[in-house]
Protein backbone atom coordinates (compact mmCIF):
# COMPACT_ATOMS: atom_id res chain seq x y z
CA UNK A 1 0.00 0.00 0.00
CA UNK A 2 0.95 3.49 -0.81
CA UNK A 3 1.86 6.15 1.40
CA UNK A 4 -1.01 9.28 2.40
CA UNK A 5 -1.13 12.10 0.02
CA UNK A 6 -1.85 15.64 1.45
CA UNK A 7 -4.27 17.36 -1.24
CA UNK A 8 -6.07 19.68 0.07
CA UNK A 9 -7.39 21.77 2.98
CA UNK A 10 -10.84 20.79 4.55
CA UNK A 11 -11.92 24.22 3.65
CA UNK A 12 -10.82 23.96 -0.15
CA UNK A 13 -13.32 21.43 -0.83
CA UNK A 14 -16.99 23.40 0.04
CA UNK A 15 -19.48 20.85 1.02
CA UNK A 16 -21.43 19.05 -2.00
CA UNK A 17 -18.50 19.50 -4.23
CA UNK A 18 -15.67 17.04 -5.55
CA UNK A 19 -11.94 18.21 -6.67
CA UNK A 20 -9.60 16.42 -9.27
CA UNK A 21 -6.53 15.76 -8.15
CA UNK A 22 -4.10 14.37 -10.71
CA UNK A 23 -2.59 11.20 -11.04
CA UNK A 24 0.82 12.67 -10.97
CA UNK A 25 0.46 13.81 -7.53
CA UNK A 26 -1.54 10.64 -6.32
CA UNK A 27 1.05 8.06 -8.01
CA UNK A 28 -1.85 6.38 -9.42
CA UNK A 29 -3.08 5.60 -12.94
CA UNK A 30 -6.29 7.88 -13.30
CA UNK A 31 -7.16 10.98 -11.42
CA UNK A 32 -8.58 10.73 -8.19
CA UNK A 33 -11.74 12.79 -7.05
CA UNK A 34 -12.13 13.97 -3.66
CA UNK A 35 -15.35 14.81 -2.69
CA UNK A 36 -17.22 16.38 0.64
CA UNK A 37 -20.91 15.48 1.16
CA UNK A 38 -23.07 17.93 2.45
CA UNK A 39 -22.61 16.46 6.13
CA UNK A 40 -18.36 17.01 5.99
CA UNK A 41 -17.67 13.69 5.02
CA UNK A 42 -14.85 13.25 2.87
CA UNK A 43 -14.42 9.97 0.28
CA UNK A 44 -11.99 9.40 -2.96
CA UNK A 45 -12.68 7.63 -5.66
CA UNK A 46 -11.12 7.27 -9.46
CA UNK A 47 -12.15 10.10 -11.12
CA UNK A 48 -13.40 8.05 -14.66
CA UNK A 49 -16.66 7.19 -15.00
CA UNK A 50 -16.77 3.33 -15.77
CA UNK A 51 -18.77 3.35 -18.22
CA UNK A 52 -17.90 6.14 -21.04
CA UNK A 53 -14.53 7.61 -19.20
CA UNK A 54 -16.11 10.69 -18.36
CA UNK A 55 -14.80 12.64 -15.54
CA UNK A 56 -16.61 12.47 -12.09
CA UNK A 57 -15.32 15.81 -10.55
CA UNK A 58 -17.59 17.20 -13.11
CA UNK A 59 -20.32 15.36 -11.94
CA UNK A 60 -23.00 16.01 -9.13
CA UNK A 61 -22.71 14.80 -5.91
CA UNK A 62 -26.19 13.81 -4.06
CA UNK A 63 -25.89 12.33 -0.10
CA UNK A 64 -23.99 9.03 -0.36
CA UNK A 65 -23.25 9.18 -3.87
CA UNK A 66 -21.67 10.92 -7.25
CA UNK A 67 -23.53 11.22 -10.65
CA UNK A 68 -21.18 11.33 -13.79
CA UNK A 69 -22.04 14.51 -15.88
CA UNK A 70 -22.26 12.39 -19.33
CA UNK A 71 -25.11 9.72 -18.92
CA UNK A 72 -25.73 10.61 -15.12
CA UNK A 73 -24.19 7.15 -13.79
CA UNK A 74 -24.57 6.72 -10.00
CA UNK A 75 -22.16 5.70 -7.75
CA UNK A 76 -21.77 5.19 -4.18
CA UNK A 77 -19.03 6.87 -1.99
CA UNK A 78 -18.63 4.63 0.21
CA UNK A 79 -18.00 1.77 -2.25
CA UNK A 80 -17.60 2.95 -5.27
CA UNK A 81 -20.30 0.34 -6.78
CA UNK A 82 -22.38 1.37 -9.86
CA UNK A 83 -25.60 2.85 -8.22
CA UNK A 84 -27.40 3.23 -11.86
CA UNK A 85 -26.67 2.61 -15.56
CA UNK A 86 -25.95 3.22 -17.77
CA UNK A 87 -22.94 2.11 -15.65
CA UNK A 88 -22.36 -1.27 -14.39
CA UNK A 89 -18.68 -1.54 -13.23
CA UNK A 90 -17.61 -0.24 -10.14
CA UNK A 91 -15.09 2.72 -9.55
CA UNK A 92 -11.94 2.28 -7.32
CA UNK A 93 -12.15 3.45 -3.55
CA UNK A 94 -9.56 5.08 -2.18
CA UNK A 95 -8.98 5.57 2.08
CA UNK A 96 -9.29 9.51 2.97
CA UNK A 97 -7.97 11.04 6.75
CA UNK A 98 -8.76 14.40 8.25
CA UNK A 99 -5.66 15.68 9.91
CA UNK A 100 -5.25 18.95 11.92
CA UNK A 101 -7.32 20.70 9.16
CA UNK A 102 -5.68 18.62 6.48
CA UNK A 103 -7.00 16.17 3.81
CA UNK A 104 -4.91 13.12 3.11
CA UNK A 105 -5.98 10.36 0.49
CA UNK A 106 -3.53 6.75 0.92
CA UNK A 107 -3.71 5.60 -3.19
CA UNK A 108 -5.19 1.80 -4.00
CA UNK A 109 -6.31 1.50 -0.37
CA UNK A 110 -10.18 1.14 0.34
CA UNK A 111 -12.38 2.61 2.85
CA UNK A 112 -11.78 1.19 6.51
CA UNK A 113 -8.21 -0.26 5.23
CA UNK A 114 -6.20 2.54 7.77
């Protein structure tokens, strides 16, 4: 397993919204989006929609999950599970911590794997 990524402030990331962060900085092979539910909760997933490569920062994110902008795909937060098709593959999950203020991500690691 990778090492945590700092990338971002708590308050760069409003509540309801998702940020890209790049695969260069994340050492992974797609862009990762980081996204903060209306409650505070923080969760990372691949950015690429599974099922026409569209980018999920773009999308809309709704409680417990994130729509893709294209063909308004579902998927859950938590999991990263197709919630709706068009889609029916599942996005990659990626472990998020909330340090002193600070956002940290830990690449390829899931939910719960800290």
């Amino acid at each position: 397993m990778s090492d945590a990524v700092r990338v971002a402030a708590v308050e760069d990331v409003e509540p309801g919204e998702a940020l890209r962060i790049s695969r260069d900085v994340m050492g992974t092979q797609d862009d990762v989006v980081l996204v903060r539910t209306e409650a505070g909760e923080f969760y990372a997933l691949d950015n690429t929609c599974s099922h026409a490569l569209a980018s999920l920062a773009e999308g809309w994110v709704e409680d417990d999950c994130i729509e893709c902008p294209l063909h308004a795909a579902a998927f859950s937060l938590e999991t990263g599970e197709a919630l709706s098709l068009p889609a029916t593959e599942p996005v990659g999950t990626h472990a998020v911590e909330v340090r002193d203020g600070e956002v940290w991500v830990t690449p390829g690691s899931e939910k719960g794997d800290l």
